[in-house]
Protein backbone atom coordinates (compact mmCIF):
# COMPACT_ATOMS: atom_id res chain seq x y z
CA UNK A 1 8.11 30.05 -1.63
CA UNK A 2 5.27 32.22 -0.51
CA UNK A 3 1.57 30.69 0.62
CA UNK A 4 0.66 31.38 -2.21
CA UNK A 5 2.85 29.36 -4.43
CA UNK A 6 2.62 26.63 -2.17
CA UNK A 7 -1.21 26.87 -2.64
CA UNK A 8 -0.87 26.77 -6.50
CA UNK A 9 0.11 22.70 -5.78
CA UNK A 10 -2.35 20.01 -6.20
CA UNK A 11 -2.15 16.46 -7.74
CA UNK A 12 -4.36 15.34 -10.77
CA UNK A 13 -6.68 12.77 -9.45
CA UNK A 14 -4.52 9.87 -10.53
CA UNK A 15 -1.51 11.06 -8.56
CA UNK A 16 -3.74 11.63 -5.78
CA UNK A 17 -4.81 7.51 -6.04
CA UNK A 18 -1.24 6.29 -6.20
CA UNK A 19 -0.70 8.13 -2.94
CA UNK A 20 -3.40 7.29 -1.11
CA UNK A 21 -1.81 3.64 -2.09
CA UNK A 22 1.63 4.53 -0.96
CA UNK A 23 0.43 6.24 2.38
CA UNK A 24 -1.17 2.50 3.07
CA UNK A 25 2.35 1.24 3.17
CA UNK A 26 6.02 2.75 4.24
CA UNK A 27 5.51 6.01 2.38
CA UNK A 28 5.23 8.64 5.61
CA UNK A 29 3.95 12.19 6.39
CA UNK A 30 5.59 14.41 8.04
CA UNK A 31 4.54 17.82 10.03
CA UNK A 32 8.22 19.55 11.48
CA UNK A 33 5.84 22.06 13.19
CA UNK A 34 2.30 22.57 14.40
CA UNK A 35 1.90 25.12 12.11
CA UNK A 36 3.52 23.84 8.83
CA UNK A 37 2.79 22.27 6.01
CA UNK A 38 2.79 18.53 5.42
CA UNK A 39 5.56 16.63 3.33
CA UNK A 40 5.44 13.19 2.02
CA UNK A 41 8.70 11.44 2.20
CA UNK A 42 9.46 8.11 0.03
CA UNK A 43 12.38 5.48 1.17
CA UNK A 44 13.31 2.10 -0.62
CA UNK A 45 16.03 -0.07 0.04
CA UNK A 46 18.47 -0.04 -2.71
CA UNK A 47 17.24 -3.78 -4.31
CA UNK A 48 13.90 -1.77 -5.22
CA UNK A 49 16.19 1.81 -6.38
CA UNK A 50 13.99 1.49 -9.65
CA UNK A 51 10.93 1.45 -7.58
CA UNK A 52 12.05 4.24 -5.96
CA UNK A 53 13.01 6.56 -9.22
CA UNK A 54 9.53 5.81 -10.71
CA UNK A 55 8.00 7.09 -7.62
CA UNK A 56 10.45 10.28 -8.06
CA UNK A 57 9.22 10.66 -11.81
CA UNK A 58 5.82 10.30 -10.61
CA UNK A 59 5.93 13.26 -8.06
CA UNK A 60 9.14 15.27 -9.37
CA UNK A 61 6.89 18.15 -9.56
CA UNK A 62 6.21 18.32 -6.01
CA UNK A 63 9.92 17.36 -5.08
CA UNK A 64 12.70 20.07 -4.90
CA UNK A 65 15.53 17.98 -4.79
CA UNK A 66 16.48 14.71 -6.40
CA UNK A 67 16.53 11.36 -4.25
CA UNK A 68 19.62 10.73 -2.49
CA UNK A 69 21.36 7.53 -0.60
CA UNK A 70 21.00 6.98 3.15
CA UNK A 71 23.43 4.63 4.59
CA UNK A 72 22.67 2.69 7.31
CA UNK A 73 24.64 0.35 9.52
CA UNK A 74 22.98 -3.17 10.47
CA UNK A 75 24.50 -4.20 13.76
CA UNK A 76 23.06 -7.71 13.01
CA UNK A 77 25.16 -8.54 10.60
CA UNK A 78 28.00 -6.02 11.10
CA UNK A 79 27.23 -4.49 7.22
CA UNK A 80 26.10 -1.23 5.85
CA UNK A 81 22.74 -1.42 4.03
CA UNK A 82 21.70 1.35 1.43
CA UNK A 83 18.54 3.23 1.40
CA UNK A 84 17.21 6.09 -1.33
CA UNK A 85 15.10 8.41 -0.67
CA UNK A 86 13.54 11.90 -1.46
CA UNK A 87 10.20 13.92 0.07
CA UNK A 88 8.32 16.35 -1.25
CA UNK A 89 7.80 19.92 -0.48
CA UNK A 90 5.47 20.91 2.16
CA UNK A 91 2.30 21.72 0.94
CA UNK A 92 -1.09 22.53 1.57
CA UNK A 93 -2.51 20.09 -0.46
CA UNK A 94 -1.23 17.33 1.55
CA UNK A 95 -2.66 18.59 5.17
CA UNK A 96 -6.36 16.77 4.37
CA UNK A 97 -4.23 13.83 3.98
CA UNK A 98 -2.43 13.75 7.01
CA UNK A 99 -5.51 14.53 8.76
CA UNK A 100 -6.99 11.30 7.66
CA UNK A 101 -4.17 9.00 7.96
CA UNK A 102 -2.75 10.19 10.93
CA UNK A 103 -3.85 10.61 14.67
CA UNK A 104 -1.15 12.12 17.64
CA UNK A 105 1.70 11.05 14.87
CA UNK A 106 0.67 7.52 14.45
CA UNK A 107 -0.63 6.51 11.19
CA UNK A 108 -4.36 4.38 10.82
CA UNK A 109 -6.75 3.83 8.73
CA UNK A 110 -9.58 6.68 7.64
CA UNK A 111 -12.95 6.50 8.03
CA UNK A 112 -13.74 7.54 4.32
CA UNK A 113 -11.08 4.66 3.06
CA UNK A 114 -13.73 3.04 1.22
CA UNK A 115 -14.46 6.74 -0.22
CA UNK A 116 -10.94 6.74 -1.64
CA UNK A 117 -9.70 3.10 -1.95
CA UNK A 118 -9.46 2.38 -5.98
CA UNK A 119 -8.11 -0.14 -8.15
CA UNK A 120 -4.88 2.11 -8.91
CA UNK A 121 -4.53 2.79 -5.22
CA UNK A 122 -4.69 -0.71 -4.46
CA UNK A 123 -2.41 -1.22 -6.67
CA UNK A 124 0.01 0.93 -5.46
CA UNK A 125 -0.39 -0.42 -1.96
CA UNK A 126 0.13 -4.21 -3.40
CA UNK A 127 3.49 -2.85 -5.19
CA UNK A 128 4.83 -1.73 -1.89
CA UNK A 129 3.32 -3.71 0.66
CA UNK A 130 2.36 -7.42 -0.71
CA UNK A 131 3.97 -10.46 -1.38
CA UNK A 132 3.24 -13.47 -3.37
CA UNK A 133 3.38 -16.84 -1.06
CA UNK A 134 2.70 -19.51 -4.20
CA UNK A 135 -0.38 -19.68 -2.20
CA UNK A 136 -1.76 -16.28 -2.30
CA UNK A 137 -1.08 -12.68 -1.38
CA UNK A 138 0.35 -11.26 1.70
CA UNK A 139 -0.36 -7.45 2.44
CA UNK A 140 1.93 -6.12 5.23
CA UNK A 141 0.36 -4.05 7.43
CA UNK A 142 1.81 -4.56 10.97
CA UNK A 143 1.21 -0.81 11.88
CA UNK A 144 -2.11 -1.32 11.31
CA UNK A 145 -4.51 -1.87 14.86
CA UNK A 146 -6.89 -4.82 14.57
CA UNK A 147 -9.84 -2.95 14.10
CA UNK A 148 -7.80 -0.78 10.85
CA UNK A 149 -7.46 -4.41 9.79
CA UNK A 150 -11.22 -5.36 9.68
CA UNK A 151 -11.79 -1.99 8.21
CA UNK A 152 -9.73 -2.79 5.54
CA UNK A 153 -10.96 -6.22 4.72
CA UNK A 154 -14.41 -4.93 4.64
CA UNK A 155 -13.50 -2.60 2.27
CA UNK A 156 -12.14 -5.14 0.04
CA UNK A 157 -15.20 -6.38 -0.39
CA UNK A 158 -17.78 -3.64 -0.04
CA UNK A 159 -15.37 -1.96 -3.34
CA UNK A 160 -14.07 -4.87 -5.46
CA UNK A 161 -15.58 -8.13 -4.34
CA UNK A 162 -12.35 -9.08 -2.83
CA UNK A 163 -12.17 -11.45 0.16
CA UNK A 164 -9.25 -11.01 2.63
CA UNK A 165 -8.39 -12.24 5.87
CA UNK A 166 -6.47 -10.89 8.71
CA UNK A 167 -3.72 -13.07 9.67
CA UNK A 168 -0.99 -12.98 13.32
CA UNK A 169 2.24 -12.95 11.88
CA UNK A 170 5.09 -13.84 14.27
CA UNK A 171 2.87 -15.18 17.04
CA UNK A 172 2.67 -11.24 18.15
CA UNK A 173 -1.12 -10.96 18.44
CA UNK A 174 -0.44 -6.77 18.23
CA UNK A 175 0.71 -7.00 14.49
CA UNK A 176 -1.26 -8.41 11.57
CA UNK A 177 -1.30 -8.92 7.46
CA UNK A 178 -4.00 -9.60 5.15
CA UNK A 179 -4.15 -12.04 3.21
CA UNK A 180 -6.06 -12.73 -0.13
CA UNK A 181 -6.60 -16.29 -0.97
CA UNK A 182 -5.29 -18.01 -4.40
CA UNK A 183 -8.64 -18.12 -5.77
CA UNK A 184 -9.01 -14.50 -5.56
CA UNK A 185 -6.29 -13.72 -7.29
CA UNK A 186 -7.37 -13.61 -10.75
CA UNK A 187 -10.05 -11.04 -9.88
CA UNK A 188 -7.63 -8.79 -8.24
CA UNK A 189 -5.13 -9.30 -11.35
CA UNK A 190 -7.80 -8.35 -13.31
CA UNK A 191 -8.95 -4.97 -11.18
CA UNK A 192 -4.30 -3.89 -11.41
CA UNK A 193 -3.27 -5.12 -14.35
CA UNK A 194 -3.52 -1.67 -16.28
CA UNK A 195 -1.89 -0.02 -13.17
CA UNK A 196 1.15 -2.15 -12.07
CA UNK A 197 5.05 -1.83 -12.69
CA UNK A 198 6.14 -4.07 -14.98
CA UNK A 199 9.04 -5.10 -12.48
CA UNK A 200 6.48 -5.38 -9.45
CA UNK A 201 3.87 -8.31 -11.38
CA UNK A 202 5.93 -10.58 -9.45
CA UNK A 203 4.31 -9.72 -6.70
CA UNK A 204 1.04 -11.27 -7.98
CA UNK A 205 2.57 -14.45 -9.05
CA UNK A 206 2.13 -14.05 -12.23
CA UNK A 207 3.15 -11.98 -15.88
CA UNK A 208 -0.59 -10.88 -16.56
């Protein structure tokens, strides 16, 4: 494929949400040279493989070949665990991206995140990233510095009147969640609800 071609690739502006979401969490970026192009590769473990196919449908324009399963062997507890994946080509359109999310390799959080942080992004990010505690909502984000983390609660706020604090998890003052108190959660039900996987409203303790 020719520059060109490649050039001809861009996501509609919903796509575009749902990955900003994804990039939030696990979903990575990846540059193979200084000169290429970016690609955006997707991995679930096998308990979320339907997760993992609706991504694929969502992007299977931008992917050239289907996902496929990664096995990996946990010397913990002596078993194989199962991973699927797939990654886009590498485009163009995904360079701005990376430039945002991404400083010497290592991802953070942009500058402009309250530019480009919406409900269906969110939502996207909650699908892959949180966790309902019967208390609340947990949002993983252990690569995420400190400051990323204040970023992102203020954020919360500043765009959907959400209130989120960051939390130590593990006792390891370098790695922190958010977390989104039970009383919040009926706002931020009502700000996903017409963007979440029907298999993922677990995640928000509830069936909407």
């Amino acid at each position: 494929m020719n520059k060109a071609e490649r050039e001809k690739y861009e996501l509609d502006d919903y796509l575009h949400q749902i990955l900003v979401g994804n990039i939030l969490d696990d979903v990575h970026m990846k540059k193979f040279s200084e000169n290429s192009n970016i690609r955006v590769i997707f991995r679930q473990s096998s308990i979320n493989a339907f997760y993992l196919l609706h991504s694929y449908e969502l992007f299977q324009k931008f992917v050239a070949t289907p996902p496929s399963v990664i096995t990996i062997l946990d010397t913990k507890i002596e078993r194989s665990r199962y991973n699927l994946s797939f990654s886009t080509l590498a485009l163009p359109y995904f360079n701005e991206l990376y430039e945002s999310f991404y400083e010497t390799k290592t991802k953070k959080i942009p500058s402009n995140i309250s530019d480009i942080l919406t409900p269906v992004s969110l939502t996207y990010w909650i699908i892959n990233d949180g966790s309902f505690t019967g208390s609340g909502l947990r949002i993983s984000t252990n690569s995420f510095s400190s400051n990323n983390l204040d970023l992102l609660i203020n954020v919360l706020e500043k765009n959907f009147y959400l209130k989120a604090s960051r939390n130590i998890q593990y006792k390891d003052r370098s790695q922190y969640t958010l977390y989104i108190t039970k009383a919040q959660l009926p706002l931020l039900r009502f700000l996903v609800k017409d963007h979440m996987h029907l298999d993922m409203l677990y995640k928000l303790g509830s069936s909407l």
